[in-house]
PDB file of N, CA and C in Angstrom:
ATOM      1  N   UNK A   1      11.426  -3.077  27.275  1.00  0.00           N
ATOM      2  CA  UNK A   1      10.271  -3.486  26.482  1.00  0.00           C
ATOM      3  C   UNK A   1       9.187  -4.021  27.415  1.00  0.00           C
ATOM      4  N   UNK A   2       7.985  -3.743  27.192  1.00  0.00           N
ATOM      5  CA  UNK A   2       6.755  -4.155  27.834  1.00  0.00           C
ATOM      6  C   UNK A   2       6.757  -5.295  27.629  1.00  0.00           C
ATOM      7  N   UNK A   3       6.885  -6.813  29.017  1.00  0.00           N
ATOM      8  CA  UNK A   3       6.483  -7.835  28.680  1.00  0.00           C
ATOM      9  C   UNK A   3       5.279  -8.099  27.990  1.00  0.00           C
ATOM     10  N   UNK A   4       4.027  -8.007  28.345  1.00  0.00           N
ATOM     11  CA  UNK A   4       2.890  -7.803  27.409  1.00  0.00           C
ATOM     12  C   UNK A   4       2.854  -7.363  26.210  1.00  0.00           C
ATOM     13  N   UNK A   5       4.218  -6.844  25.643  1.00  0.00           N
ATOM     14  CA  UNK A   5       4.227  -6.519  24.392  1.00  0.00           C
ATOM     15  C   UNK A   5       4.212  -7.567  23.592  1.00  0.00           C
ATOM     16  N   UNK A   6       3.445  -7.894  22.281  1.00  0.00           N
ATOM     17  CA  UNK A   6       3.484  -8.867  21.156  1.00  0.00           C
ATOM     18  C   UNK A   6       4.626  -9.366  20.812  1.00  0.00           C
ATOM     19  N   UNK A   7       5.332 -10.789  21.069  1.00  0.00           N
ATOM     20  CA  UNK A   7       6.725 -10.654  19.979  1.00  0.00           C
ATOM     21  C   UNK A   7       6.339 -10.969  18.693  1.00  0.00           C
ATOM     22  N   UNK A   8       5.338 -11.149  18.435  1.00  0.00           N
ATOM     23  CA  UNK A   8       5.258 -12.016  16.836  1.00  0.00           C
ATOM     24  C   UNK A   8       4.127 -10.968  16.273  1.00  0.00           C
ATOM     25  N   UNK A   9       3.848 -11.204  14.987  1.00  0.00           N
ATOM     26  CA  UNK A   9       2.401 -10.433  14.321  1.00  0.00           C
ATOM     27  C   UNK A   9       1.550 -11.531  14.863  1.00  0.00           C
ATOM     28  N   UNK A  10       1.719 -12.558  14.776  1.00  0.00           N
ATOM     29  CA  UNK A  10       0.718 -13.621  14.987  1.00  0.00           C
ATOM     30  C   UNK A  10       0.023 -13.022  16.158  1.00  0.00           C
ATOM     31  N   UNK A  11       0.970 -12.513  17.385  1.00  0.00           N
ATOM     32  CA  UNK A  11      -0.070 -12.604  18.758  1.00  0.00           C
ATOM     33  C   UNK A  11      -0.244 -10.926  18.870  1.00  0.00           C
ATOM     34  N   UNK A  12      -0.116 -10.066  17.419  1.00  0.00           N
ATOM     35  CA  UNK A  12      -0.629  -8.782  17.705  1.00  0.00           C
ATOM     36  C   UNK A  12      -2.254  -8.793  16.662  1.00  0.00           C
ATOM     37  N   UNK A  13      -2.288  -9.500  16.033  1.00  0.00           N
ATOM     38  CA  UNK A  13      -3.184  -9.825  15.431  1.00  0.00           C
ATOM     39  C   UNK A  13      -4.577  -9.715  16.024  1.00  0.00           C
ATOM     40  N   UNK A  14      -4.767 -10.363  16.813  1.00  0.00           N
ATOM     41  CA  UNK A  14      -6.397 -10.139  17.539  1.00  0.00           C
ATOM     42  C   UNK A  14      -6.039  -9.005  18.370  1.00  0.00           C
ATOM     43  N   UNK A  15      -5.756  -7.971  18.545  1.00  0.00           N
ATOM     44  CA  UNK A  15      -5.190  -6.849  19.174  1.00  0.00           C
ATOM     45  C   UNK A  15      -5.748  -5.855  18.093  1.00  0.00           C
ATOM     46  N   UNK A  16      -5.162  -6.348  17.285  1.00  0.00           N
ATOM     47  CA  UNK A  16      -5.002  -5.093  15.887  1.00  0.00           C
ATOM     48  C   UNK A  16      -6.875  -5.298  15.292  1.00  0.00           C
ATOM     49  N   UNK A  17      -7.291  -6.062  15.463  1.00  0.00           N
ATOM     50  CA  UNK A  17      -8.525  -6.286  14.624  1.00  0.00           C
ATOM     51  C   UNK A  17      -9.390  -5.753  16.100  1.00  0.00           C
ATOM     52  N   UNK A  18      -9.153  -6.128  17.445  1.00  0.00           N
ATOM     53  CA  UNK A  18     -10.060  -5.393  18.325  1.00  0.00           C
ATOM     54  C   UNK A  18     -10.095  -3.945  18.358  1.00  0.00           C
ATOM     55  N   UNK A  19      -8.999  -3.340  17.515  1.00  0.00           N
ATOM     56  CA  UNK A  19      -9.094  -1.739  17.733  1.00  0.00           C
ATOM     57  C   UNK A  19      -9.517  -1.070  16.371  1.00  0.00           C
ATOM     58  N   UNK A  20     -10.232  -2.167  15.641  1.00  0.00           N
ATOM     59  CA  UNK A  20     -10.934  -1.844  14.200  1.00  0.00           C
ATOM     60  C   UNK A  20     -12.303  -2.490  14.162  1.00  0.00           C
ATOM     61  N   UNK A  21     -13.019  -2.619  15.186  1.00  0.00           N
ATOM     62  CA  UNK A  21     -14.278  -3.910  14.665  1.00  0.00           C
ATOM     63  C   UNK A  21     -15.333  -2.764  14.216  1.00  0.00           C
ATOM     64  N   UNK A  22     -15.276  -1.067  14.589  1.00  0.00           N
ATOM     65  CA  UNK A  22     -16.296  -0.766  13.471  1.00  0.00           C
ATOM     66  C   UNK A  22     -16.526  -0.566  12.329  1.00  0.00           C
ATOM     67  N   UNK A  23     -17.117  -0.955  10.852  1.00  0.00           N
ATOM     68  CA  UNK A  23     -16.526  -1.391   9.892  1.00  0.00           C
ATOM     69  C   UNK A  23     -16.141   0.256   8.898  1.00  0.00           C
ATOM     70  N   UNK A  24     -16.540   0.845   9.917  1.00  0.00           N
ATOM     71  CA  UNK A  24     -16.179   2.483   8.800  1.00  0.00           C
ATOM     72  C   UNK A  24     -14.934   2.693   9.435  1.00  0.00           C
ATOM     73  N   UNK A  25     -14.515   2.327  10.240  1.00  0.00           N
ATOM     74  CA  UNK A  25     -13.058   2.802  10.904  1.00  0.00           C
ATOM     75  C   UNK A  25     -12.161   1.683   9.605  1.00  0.00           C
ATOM     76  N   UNK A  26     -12.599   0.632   9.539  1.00  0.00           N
ATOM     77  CA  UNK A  26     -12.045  -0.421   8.381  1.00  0.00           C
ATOM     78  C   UNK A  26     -11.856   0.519   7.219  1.00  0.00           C
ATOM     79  N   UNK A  27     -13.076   0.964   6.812  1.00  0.00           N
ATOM     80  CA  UNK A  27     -12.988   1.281   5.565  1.00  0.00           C
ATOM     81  C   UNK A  27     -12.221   2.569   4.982  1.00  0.00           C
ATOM     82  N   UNK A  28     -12.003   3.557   6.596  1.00  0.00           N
ATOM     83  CA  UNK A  28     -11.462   4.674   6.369  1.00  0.00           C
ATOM     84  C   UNK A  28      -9.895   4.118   5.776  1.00  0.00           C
ATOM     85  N   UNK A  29      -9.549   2.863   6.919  1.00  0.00           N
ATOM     86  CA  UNK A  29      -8.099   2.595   6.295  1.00  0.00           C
ATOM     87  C   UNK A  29      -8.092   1.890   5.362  1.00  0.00           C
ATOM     88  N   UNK A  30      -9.398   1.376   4.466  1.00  0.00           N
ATOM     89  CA  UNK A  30      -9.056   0.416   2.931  1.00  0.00           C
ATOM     90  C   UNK A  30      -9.072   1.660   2.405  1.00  0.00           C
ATOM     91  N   UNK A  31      -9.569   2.688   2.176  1.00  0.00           N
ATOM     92  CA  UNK A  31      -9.359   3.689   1.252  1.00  0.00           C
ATOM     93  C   UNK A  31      -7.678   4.532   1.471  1.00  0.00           C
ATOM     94  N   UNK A  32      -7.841   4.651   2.469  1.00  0.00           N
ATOM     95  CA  UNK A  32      -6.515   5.554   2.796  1.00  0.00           C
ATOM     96  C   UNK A  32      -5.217   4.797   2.480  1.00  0.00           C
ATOM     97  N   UNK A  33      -5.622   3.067   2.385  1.00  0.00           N
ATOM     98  CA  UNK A  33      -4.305   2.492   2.005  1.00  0.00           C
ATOM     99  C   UNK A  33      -4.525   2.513   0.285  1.00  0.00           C
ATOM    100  N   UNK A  34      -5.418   2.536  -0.185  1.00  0.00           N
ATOM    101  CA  UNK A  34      -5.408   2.647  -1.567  1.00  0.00           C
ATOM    102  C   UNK A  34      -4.878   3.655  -2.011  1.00  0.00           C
ATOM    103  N   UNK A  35      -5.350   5.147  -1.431  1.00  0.00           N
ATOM    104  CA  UNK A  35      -4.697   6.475  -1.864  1.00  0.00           C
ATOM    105  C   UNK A  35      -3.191   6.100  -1.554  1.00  0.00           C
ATOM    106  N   UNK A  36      -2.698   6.097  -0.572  1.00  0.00           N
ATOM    107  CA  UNK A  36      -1.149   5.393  -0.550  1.00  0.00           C
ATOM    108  C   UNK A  36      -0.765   4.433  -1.419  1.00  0.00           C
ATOM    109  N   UNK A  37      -1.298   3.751  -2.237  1.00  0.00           N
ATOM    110  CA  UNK A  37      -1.100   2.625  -3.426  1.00  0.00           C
ATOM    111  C   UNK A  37      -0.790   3.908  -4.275  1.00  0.00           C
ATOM    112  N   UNK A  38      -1.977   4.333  -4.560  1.00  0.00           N
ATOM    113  CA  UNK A  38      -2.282   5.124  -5.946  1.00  0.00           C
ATOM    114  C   UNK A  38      -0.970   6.370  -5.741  1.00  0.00           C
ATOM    115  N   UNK A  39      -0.679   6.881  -4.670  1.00  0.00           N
ATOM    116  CA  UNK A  39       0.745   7.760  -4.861  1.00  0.00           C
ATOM    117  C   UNK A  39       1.912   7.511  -4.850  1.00  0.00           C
ATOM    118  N   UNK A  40       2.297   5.908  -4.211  1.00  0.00           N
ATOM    119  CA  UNK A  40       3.194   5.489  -4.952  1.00  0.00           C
ATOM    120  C   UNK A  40       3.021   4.718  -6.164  1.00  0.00           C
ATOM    121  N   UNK A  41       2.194   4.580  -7.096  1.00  0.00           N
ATOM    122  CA  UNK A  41       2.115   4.319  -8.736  1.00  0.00           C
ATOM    123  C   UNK A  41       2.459   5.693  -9.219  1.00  0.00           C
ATOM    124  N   UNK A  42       2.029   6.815  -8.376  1.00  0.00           N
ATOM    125  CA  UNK A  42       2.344   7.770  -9.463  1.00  0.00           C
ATOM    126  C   UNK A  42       3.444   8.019  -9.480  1.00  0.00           C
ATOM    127  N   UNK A  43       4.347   8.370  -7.897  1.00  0.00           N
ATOM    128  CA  UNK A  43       5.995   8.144  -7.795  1.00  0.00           C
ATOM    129  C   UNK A  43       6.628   7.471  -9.280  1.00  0.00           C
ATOM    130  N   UNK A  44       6.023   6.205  -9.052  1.00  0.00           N
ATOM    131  CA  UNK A  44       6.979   5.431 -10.072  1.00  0.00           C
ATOM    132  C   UNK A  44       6.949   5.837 -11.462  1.00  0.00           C
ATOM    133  N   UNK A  45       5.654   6.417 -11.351  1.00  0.00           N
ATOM    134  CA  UNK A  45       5.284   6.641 -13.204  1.00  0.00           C
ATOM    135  C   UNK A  45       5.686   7.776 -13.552  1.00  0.00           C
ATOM    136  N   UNK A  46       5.717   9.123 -12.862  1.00  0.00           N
ATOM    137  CA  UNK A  46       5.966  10.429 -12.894  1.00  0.00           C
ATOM    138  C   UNK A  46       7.134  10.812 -12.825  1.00  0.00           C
ATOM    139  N   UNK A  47       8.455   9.750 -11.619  1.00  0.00           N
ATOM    140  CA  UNK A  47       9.674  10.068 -11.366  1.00  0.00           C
ATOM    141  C   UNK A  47       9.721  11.181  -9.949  1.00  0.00           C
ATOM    142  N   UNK A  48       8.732  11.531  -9.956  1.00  0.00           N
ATOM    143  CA  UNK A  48       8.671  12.612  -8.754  1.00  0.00           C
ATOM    144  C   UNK A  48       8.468  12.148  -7.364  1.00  0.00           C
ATOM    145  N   UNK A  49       9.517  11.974  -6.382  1.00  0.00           N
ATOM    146  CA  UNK A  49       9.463  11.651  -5.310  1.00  0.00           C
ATOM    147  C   UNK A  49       8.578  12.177  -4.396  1.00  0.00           C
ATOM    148  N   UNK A  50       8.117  13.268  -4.317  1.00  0.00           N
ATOM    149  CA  UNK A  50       7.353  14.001  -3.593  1.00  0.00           C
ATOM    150  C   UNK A  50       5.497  13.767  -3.795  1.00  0.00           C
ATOM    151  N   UNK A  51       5.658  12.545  -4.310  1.00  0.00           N
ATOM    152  CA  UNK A  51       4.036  11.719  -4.130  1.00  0.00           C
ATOM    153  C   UNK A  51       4.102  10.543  -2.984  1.00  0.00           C
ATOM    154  N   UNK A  52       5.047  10.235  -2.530  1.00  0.00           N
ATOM    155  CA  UNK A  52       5.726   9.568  -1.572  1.00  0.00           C
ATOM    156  C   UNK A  52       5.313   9.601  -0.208  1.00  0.00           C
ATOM    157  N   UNK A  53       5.361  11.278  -0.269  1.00  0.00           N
ATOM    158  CA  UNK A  53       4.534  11.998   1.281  1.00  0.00           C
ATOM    159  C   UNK A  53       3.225  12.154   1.138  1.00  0.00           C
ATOM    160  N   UNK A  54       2.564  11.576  -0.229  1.00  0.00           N
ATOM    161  CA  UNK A  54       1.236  11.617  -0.278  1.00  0.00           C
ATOM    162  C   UNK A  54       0.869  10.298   0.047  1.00  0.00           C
ATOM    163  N   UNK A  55       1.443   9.501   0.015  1.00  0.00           N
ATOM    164  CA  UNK A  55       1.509   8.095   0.709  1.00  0.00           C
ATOM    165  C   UNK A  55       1.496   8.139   1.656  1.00  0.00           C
ATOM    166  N   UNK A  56       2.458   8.946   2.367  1.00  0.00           N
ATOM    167  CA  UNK A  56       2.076   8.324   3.804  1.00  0.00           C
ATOM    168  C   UNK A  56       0.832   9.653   4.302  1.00  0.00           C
ATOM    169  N   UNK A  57       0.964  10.414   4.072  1.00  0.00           N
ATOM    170  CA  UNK A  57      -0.703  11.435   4.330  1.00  0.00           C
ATOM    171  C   UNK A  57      -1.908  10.780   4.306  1.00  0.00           C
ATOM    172  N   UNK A  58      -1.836  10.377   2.974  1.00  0.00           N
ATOM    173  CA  UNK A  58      -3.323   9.676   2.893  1.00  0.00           C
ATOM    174  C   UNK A  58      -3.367   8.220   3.286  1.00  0.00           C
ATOM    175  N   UNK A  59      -2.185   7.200   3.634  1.00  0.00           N
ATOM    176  CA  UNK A  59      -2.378   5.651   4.317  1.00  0.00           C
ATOM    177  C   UNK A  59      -2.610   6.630   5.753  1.00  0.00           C
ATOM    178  N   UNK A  60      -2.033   7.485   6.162  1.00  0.00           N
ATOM    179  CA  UNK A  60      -2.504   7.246   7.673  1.00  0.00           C
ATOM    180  C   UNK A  60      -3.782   8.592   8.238  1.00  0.00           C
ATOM    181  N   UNK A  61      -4.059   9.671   7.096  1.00  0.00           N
ATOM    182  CA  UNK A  61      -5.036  10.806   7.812  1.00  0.00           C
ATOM    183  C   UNK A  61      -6.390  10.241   8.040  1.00  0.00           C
ATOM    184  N   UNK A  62      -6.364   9.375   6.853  1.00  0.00           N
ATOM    185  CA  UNK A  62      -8.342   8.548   7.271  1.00  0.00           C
ATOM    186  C   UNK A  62      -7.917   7.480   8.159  1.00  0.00           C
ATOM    187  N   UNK A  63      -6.884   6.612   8.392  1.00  0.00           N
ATOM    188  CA  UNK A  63      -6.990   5.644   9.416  1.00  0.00           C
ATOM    189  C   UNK A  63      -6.998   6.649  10.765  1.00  0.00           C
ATOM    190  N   UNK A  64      -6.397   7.390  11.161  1.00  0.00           N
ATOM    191  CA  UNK A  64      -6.031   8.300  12.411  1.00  0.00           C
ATOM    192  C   UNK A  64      -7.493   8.875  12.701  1.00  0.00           C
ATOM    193  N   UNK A  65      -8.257   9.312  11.366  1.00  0.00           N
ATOM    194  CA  UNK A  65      -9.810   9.696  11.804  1.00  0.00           C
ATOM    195  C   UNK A  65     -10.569   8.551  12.314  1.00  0.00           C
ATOM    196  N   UNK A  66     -10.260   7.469  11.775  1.00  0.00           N
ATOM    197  CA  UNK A  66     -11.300   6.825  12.016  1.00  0.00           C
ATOM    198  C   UNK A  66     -11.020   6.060  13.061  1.00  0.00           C
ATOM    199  N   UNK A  67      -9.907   6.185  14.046  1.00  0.00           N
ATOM    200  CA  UNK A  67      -9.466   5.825  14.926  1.00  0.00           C
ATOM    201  C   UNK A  67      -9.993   6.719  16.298  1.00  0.00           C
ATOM    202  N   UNK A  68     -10.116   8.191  15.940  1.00  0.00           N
ATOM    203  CA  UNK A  68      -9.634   9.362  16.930  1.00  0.00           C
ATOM    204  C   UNK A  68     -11.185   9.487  17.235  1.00  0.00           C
ATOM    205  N   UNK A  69     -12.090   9.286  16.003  1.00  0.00           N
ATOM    206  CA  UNK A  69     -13.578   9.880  15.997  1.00  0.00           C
ATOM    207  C   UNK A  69     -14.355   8.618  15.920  1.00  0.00           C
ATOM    208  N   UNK A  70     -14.005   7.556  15.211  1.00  0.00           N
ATOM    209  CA  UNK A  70     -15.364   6.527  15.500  1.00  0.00           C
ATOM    210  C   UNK A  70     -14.962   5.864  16.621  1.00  0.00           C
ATOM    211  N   UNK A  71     -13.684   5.241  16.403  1.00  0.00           N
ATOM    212  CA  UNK A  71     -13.264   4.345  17.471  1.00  0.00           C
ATOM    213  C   UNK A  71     -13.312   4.687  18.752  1.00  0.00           C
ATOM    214  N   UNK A  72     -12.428   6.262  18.506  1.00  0.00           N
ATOM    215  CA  UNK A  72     -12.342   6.727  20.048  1.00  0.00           C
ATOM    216  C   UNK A  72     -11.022   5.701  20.947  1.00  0.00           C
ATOM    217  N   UNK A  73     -10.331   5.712  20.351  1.00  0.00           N
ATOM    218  CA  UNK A  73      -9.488   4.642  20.557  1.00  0.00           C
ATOM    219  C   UNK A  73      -7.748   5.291  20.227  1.00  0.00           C
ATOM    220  N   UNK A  74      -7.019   4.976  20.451  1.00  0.00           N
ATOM    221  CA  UNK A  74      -5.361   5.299  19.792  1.00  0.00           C
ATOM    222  C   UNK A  74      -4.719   4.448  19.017  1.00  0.00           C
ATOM    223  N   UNK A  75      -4.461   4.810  17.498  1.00  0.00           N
ATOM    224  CA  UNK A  75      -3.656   4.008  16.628  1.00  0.00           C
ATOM    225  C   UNK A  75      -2.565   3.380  17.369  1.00  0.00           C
ATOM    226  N   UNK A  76      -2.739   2.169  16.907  1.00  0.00           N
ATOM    227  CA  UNK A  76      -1.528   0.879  17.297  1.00  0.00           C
ATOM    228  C   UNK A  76      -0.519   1.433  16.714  1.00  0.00           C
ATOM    229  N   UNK A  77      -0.453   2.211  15.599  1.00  0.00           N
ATOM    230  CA  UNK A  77       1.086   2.832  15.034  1.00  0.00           C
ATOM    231  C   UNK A  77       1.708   2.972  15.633  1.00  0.00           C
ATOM    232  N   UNK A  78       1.203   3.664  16.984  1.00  0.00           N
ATOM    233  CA  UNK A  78       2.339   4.729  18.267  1.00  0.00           C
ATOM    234  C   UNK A  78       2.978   3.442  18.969  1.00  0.00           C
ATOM    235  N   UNK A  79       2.060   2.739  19.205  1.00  0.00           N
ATOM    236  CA  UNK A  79       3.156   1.846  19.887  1.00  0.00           C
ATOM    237  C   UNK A  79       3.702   0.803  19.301  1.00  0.00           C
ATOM    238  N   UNK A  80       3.113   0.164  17.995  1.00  0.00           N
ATOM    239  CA  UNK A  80       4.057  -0.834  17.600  1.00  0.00           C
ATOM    240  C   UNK A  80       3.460  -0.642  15.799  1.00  0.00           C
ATOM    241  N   UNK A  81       4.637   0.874  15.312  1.00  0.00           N
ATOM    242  CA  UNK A  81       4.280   0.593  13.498  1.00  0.00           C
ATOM    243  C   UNK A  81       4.524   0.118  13.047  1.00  0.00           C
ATOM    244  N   UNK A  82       5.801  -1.357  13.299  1.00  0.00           N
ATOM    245  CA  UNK A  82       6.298  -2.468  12.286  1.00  0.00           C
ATOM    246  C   UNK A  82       4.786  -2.997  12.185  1.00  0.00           C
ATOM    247  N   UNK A  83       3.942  -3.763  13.070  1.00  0.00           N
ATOM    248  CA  UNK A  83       3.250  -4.524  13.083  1.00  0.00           C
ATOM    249  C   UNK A  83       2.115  -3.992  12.461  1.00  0.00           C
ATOM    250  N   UNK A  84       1.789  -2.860  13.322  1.00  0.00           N
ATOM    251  CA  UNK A  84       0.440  -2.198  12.652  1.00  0.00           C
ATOM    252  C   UNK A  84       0.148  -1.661  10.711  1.00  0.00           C
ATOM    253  N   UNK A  85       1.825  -1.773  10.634  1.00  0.00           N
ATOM    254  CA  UNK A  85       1.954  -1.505   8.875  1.00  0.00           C
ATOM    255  C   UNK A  85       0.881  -2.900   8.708  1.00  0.00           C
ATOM    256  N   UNK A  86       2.183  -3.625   9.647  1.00  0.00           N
ATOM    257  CA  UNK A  86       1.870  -5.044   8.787  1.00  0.00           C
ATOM    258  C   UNK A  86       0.178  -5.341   9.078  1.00  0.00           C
ATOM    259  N   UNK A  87      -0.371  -5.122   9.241  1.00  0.00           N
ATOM    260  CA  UNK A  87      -1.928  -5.166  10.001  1.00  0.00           C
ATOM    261  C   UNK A  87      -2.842  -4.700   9.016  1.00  0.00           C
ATOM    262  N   UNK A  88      -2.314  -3.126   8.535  1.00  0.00           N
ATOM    263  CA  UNK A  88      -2.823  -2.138   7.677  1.00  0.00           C
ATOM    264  C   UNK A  88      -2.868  -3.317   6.095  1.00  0.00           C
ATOM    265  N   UNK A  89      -2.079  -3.856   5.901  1.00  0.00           N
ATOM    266  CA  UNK A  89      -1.870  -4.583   4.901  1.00  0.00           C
ATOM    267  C   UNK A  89      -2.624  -6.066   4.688  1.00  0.00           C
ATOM    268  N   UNK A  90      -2.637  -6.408   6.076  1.00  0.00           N
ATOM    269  CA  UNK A  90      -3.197  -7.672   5.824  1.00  0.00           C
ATOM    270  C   UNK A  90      -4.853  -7.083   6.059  1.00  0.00           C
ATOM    271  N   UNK A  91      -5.064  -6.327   7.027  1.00  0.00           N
ATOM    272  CA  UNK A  91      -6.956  -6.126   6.702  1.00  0.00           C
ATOM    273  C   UNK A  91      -6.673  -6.165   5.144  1.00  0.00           C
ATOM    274  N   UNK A  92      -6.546  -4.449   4.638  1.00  0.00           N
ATOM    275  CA  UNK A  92      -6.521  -4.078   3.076  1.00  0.00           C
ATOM    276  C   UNK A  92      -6.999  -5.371   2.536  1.00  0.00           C
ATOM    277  N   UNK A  93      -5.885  -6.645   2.426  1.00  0.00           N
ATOM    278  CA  UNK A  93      -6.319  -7.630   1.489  1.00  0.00           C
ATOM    279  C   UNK A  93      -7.551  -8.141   2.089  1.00  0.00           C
ATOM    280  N   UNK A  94      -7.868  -8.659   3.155  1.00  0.00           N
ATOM    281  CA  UNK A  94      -9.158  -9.135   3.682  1.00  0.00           C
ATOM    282  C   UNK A  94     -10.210  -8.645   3.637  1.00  0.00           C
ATOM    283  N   UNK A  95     -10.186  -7.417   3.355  1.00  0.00           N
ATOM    284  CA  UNK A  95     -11.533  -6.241   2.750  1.00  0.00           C
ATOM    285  C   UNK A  95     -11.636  -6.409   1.631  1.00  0.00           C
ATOM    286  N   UNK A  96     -10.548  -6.633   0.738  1.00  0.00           N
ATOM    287  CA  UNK A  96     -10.811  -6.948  -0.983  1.00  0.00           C
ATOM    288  C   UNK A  96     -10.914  -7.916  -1.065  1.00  0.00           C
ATOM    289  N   UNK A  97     -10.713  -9.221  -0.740  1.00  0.00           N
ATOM    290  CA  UNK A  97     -11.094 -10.184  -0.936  1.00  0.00           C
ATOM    291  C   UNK A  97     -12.724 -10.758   0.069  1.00  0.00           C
ATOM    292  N   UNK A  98     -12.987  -9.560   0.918  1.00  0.00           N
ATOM    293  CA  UNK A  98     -14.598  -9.737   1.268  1.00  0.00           C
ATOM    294  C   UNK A  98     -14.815 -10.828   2.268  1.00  0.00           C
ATOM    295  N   UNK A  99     -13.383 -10.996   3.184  1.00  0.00           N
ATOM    296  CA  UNK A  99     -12.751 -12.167   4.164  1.00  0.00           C
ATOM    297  C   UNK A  99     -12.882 -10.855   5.738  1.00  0.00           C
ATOM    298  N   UNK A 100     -12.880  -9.777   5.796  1.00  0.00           N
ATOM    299  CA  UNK A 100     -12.244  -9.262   6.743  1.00  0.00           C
ATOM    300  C   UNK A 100     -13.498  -8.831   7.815  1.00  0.00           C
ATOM    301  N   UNK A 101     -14.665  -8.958   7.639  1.00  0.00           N
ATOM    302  CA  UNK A 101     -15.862  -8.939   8.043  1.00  0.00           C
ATOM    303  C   UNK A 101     -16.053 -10.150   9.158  1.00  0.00           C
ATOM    304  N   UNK A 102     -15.227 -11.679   8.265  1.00  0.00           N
ATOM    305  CA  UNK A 102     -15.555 -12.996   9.155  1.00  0.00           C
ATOM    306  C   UNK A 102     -14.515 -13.069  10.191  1.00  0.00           C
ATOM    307  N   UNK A 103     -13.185 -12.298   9.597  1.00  0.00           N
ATOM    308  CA  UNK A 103     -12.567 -12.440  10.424  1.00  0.00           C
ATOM    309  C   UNK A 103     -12.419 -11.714  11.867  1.00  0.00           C
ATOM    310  N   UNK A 104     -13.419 -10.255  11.875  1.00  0.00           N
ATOM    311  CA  UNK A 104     -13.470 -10.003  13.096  1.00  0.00           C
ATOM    312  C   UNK A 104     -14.551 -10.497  13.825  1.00  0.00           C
ATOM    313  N   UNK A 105     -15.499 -11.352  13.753  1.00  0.00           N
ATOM    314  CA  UNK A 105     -16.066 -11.879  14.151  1.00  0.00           C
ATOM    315  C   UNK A 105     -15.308 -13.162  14.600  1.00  0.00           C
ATOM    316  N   UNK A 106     -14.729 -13.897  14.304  1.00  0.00           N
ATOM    317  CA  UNK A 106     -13.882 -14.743  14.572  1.00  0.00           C
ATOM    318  C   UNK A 106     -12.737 -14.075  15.831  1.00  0.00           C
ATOM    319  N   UNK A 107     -12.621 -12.938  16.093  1.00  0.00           N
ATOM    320  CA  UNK A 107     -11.676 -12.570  16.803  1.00  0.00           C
ATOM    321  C   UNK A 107     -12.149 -11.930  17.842  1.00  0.00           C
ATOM    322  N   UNK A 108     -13.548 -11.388  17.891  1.00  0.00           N
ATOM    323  CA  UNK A 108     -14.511 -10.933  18.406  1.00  0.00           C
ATOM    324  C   UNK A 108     -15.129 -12.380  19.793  1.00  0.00           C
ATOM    325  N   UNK A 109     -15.239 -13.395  18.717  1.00  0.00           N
ATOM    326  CA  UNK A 109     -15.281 -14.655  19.383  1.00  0.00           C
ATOM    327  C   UNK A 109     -14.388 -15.083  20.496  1.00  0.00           C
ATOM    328  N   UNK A 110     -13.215 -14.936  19.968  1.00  0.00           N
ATOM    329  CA  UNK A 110     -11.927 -15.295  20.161  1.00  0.00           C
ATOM    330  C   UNK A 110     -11.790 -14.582  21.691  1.00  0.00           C
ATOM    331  N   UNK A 111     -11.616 -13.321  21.766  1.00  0.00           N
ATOM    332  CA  UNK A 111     -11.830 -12.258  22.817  1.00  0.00           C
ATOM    333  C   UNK A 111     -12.557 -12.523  23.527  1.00  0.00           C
ATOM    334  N   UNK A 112     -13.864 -13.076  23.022  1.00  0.00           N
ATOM    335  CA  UNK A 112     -14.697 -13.097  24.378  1.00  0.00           C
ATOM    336  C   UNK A 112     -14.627 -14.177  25.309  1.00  0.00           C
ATOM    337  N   UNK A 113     -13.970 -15.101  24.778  1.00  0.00           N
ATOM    338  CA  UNK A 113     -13.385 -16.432  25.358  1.00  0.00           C
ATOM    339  C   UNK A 113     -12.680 -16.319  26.660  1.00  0.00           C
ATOM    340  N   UNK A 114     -11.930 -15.067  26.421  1.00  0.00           N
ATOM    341  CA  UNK A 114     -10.592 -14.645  27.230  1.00  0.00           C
ATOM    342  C   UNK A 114     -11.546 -14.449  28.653  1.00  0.00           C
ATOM    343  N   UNK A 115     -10.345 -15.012  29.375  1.00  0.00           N
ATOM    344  CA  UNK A 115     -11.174 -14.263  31.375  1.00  0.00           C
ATOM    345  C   UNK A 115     -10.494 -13.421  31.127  1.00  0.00           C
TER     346      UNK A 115
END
């Protein structure tokens, strides 16, 4: 394991928000995690497992664009997807609740602190 690797979410956290600060790369993954909401509701409601893989298609084809083409950057998935789920989840809520804007600025801050 890479010492520099994160052990906690806590210290992948300003990591995960530096490889999202443009806010359409954000938004590609608030939508793409919603379409992944919305196909597993239908899973559950329909009985048909095979909306499941529409979950994971659509949580990760607009984050991967907006990673590959705005960012220009490589999804944190590849190297650490426990965390980066967990990442995908906590922006999501911080975009709906209209928090996730201060918080990369706050981390943005945070970063620049660093030697």
């Amino acid at each position: 394991m890479d010492p520099s690797a994160p052990k906690t979410f806590r210290e992948f956290w300003p990591f995960y928000v530096g490889e999202h600060l443009d806010a359409r790369n954000r938004w590609l993954h608030f939508i793409g995690t919603a379409a992944a909401l919305a196909c597993i509701l239908a899973a559950l409601v329909s009985g048909q497992a095979w909306w499941l893989a529409g979950a994971v298609v659509g949580g990760y084809a607009l984050a991967w664009i907006g990673h590959f083409i705005i960012e220009r950057n490589r999804p944190a998935t590849f190297r650490h997807p426990l965390y980066s789920l967990m990442g995908d989840w906590k922006m999501f809520a911080l975009i709906l609740t209209g928090r996730m804007d201060r918080e990369v600025d706050r981390i943005r801050a945070e970063l620049a602190r660093k030697p």
